[in-house]
C-alpha atoms as a PDB file:
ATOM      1  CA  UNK A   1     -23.220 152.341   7.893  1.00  0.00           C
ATOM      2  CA  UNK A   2     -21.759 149.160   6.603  1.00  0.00           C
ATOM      3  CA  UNK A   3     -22.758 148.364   3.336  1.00  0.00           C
ATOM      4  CA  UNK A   4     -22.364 144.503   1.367  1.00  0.00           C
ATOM      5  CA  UNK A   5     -23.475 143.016  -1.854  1.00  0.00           C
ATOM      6  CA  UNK A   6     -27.094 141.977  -0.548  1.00  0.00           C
ATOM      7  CA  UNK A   7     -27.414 143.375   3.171  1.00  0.00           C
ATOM      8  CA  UNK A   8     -26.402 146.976   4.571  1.00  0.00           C
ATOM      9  CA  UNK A   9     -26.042 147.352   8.325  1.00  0.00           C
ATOM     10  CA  UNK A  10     -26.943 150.987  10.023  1.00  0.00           C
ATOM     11  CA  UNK A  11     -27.557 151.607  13.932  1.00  0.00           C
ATOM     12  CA  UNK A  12     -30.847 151.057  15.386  1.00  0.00           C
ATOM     13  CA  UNK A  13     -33.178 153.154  17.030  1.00  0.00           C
ATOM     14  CA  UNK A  14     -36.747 153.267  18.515  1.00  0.00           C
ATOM     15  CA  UNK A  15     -38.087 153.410  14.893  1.00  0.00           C
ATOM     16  CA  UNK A  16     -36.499 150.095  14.851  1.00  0.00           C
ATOM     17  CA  UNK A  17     -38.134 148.096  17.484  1.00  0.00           C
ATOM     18  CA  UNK A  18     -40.463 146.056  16.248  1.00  0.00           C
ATOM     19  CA  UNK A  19     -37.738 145.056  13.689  1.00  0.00           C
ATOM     20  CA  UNK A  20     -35.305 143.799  15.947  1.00  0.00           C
ATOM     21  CA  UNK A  21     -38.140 141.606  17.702  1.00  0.00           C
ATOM     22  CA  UNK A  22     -39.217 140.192  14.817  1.00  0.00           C
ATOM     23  CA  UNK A  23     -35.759 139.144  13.572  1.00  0.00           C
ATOM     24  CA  UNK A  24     -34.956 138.050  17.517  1.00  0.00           C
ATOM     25  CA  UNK A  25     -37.368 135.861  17.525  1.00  0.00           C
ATOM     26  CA  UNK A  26     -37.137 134.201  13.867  1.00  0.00           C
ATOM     27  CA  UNK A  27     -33.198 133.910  13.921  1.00  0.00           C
ATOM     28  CA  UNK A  28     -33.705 132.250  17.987  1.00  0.00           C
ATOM     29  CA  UNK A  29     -36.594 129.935  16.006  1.00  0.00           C
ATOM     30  CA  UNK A  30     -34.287 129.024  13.287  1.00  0.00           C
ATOM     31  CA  UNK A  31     -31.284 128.309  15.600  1.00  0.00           C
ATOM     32  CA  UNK A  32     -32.962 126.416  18.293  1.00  0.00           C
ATOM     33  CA  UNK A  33     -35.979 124.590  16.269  1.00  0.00           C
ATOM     34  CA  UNK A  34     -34.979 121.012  17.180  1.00  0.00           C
ATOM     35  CA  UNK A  35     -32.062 121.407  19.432  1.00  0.00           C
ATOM     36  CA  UNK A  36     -34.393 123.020  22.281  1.00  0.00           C
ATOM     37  CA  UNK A  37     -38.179 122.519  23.537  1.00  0.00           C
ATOM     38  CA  UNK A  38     -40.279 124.010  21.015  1.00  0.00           C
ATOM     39  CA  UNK A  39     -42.330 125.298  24.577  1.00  0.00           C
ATOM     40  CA  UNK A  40     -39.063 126.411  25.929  1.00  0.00           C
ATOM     41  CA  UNK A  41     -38.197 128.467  22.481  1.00  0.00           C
ATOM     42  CA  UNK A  42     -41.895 130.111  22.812  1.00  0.00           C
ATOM     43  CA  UNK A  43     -41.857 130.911  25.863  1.00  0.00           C
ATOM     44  CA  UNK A  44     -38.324 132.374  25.937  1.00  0.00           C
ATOM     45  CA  UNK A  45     -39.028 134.115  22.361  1.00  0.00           C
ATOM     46  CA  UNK A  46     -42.438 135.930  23.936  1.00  0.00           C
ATOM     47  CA  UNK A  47     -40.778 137.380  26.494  1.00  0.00           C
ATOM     48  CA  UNK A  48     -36.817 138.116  25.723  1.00  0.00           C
ATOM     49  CA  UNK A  49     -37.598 139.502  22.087  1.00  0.00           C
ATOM     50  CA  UNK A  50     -40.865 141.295  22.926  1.00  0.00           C
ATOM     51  CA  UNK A  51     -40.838 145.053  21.209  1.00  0.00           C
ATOM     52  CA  UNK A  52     -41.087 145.915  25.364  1.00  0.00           C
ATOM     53  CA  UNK A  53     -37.686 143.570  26.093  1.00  0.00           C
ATOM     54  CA  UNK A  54     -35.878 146.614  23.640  1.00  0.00           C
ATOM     55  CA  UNK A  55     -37.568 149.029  24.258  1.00  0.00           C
ATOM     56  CA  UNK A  56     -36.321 148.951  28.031  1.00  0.00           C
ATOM     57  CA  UNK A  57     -32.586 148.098  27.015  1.00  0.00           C
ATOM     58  CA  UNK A  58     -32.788 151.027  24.698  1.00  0.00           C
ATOM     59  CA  UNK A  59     -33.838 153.360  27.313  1.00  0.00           C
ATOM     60  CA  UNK A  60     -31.007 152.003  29.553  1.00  0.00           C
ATOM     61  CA  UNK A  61     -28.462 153.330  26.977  1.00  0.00           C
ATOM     62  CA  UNK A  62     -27.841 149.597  24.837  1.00  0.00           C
ATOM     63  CA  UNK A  63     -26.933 150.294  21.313  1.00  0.00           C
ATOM     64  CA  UNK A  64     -28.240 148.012  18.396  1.00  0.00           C
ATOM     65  CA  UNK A  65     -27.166 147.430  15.207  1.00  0.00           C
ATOM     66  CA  UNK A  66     -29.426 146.195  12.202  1.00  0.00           C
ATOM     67  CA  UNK A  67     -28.502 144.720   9.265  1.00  0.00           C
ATOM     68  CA  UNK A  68     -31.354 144.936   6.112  1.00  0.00           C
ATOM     69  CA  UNK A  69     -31.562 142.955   2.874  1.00  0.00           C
ATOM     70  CA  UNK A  70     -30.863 144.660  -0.443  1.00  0.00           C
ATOM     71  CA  UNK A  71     -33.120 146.026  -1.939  1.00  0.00           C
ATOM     72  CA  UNK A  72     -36.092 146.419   0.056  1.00  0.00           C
ATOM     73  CA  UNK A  73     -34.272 146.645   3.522  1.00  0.00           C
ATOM     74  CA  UNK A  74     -36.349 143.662   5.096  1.00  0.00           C
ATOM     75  CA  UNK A  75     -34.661 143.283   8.707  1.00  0.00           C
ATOM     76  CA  UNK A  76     -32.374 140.102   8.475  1.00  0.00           C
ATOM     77  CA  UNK A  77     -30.189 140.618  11.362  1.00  0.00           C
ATOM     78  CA  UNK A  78     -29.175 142.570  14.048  1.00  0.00           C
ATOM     79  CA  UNK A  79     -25.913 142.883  17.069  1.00  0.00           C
ATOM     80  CA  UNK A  80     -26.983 144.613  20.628  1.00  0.00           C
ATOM     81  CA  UNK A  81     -24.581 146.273  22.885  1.00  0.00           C
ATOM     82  CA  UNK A  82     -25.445 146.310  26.625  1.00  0.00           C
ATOM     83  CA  UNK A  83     -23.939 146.462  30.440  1.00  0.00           C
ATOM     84  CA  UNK A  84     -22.447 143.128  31.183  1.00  0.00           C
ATOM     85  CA  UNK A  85     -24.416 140.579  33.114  1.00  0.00           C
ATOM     86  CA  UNK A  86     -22.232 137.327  32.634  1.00  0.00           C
ATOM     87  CA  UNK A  87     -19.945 135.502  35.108  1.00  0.00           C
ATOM     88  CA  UNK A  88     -16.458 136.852  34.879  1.00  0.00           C
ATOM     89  CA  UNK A  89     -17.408 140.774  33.991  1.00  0.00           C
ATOM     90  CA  UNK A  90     -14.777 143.294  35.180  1.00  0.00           C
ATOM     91  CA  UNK A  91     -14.708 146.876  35.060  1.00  0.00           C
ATOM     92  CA  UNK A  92     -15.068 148.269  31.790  1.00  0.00           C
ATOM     93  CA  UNK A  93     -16.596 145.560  30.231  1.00  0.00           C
ATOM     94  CA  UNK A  94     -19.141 145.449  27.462  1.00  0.00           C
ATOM     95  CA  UNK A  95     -21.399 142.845  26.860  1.00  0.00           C
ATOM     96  CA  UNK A  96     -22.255 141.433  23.414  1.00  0.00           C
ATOM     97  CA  UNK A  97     -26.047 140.611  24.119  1.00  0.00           C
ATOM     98  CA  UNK A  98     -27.153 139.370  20.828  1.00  0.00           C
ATOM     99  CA  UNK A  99     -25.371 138.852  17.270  1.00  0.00           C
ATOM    100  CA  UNK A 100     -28.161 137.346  14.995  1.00  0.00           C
ATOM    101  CA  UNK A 101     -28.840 136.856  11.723  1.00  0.00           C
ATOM    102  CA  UNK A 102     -30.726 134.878   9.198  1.00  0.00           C
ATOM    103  CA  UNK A 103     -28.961 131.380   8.040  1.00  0.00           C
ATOM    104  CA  UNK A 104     -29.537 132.353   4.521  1.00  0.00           C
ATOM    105  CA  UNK A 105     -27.353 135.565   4.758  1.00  0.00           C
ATOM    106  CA  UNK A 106     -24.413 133.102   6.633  1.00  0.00           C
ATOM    107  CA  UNK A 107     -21.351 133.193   4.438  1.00  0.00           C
ATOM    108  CA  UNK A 108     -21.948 136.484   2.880  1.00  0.00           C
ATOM    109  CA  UNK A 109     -19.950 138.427   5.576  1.00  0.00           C
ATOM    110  CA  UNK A 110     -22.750 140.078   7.407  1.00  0.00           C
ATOM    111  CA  UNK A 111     -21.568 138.494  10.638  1.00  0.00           C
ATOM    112  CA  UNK A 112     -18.063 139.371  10.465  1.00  0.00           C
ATOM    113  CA  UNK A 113     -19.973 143.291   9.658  1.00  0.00           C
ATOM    114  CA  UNK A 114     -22.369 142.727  12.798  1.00  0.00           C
ATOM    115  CA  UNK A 115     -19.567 141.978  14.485  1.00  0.00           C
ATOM    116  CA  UNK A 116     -17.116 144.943  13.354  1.00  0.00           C
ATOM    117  CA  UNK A 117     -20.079 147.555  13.967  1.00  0.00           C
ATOM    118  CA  UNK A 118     -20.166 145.987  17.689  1.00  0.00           C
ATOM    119  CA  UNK A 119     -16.443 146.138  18.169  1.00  0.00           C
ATOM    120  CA  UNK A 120     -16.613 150.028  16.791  1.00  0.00           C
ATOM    121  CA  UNK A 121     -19.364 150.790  19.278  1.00  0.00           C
ATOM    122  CA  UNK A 122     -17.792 149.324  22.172  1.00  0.00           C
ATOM    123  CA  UNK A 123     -14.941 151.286  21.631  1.00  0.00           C
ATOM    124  CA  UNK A 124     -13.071 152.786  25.041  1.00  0.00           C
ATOM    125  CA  UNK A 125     -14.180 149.471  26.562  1.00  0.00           C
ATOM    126  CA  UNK A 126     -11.631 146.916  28.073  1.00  0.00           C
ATOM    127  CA  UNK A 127     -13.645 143.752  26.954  1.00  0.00           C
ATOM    128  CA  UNK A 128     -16.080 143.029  24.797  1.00  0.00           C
ATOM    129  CA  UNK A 129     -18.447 139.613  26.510  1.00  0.00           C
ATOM    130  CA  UNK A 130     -20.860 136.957  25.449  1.00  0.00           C
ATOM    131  CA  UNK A 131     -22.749 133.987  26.137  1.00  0.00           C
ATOM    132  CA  UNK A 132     -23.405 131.283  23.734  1.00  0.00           C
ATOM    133  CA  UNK A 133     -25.132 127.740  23.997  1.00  0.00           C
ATOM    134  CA  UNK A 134     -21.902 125.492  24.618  1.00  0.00           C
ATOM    135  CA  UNK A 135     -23.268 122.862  22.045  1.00  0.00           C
ATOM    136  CA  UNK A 136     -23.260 125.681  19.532  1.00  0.00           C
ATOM    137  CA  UNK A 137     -20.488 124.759  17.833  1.00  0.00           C
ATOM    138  CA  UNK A 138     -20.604 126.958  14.577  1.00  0.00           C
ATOM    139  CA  UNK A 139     -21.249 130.135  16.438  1.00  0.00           C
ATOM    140  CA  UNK A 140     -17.949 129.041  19.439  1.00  0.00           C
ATOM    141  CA  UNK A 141     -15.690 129.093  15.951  1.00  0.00           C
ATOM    142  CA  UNK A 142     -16.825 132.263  14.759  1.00  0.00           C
ATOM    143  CA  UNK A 143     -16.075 133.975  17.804  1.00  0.00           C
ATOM    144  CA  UNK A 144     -12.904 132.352  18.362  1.00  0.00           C
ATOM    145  CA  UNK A 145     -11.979 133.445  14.710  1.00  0.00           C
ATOM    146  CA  UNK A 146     -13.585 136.366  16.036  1.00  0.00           C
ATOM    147  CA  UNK A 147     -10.674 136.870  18.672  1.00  0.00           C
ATOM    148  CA  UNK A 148     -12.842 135.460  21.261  1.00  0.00           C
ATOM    149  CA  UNK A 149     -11.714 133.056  24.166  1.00  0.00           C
ATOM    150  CA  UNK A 150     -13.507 131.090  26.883  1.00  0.00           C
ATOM    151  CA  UNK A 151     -13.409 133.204  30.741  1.00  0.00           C
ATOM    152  CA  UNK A 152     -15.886 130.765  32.025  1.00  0.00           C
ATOM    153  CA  UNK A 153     -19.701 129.224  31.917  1.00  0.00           C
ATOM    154  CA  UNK A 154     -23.330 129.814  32.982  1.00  0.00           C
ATOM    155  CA  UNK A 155     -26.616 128.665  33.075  1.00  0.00           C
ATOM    156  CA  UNK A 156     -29.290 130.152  31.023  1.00  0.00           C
ATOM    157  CA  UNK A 157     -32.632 130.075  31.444  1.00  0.00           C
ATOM    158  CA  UNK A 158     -34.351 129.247  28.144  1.00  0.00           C
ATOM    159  CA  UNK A 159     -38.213 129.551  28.884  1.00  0.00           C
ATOM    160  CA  UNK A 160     -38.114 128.745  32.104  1.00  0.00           C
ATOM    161  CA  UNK A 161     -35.012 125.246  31.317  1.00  0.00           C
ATOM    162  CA  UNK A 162     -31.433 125.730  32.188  1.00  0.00           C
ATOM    163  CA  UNK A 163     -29.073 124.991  29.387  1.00  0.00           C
ATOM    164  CA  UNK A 164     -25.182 125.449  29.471  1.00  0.00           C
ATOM    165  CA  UNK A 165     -23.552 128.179  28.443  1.00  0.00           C
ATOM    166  CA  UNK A 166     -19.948 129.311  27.435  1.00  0.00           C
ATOM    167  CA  UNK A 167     -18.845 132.608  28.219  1.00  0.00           C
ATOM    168  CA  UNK A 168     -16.445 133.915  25.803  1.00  0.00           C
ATOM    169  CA  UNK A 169     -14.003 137.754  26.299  1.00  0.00           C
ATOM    170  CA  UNK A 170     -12.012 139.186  23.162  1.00  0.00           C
ATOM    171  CA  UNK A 171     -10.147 142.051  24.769  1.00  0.00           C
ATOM    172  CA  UNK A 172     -10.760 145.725  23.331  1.00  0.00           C
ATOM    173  CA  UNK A 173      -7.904 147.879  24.367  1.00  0.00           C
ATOM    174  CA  UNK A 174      -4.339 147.619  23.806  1.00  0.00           C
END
């Protein structure tokens, strides 16, 4: 557990997922409203953060990390761990599926803890992966402060629209 001055961070389990949709779905919402179709942003929010969407990665062995506000330990973020399914994935590869968290916890170091809870569980992994919108360019620097570089690009389908994608590796092993 990973503990700061207004958020703690713990691993996720079943108990947890109707948390981690809820806080998919708001933090996609917040970071999208205006930059994407609002009918794109439903449609991809109904089904890619539906309690069923982690249930199944659960069951397939993806690990999940949530982060709760202090006190109360309302859900306010959350990283996921799963098998990589990006262009560029070797061998030994992890894939960073989602890092996400409330705007109004940026800046209090809850993404650099996401992060360092993901880069813990994907230890004996060569790579750790991820995908980010390529005009997202507040979440590219944190990654590349992060220790994250660009492998390559995809298309992502965002309810059903295809929007551009970076595809970013920070190695894992020595």
């Amino acid at each position: 557990m990973v503990d700061g001055e207004s958020w703690r961070i713990r691993e996720a389990g079943e108990d947890d997922i109707a948390a981690l949709a809820l806080v998919g779905r708001a933090t996609f919402l917040e970071t999208f409203a205006g930059v994407l179709p609002g009918a794109a942003i439903v449609a991809h929010c109904a089904r890619a953060y539906a309690p069923e969407s982690f249930a199944a990665y659960l069951a397939k062995g993806s690990r999940a990390w949530i982060a709760e506000a202090q006190p109360g330990g309302a859900p306010i973020g959350f990283a996921q761990l799963t098998a990589p399914d990006l262009p560029g994935a070797e061998p030994g590869d992890v894939e960073l599926k989602r890092i996400y968290l409330l705007s109004r916890f940026h800046g209090t170091g809850l993404g650099a803890g996401l992060m360092a809870s993901a880069v813990e569980g994907a230890a004996g992994h060569a790579r750790l992966l991820l995908g980010v919108y390529a005009s997202n360019a507040r979440a590219i620097a944190f990654y590349t402060k992060q220790g994250f570089a660009r492998i390559g690009e995809r298309r992502f389908d965002v309810g059903g629209q295809l929007f551009d994608d970076v595809v970013l590796a920070r190695p894992l092993s020595s």
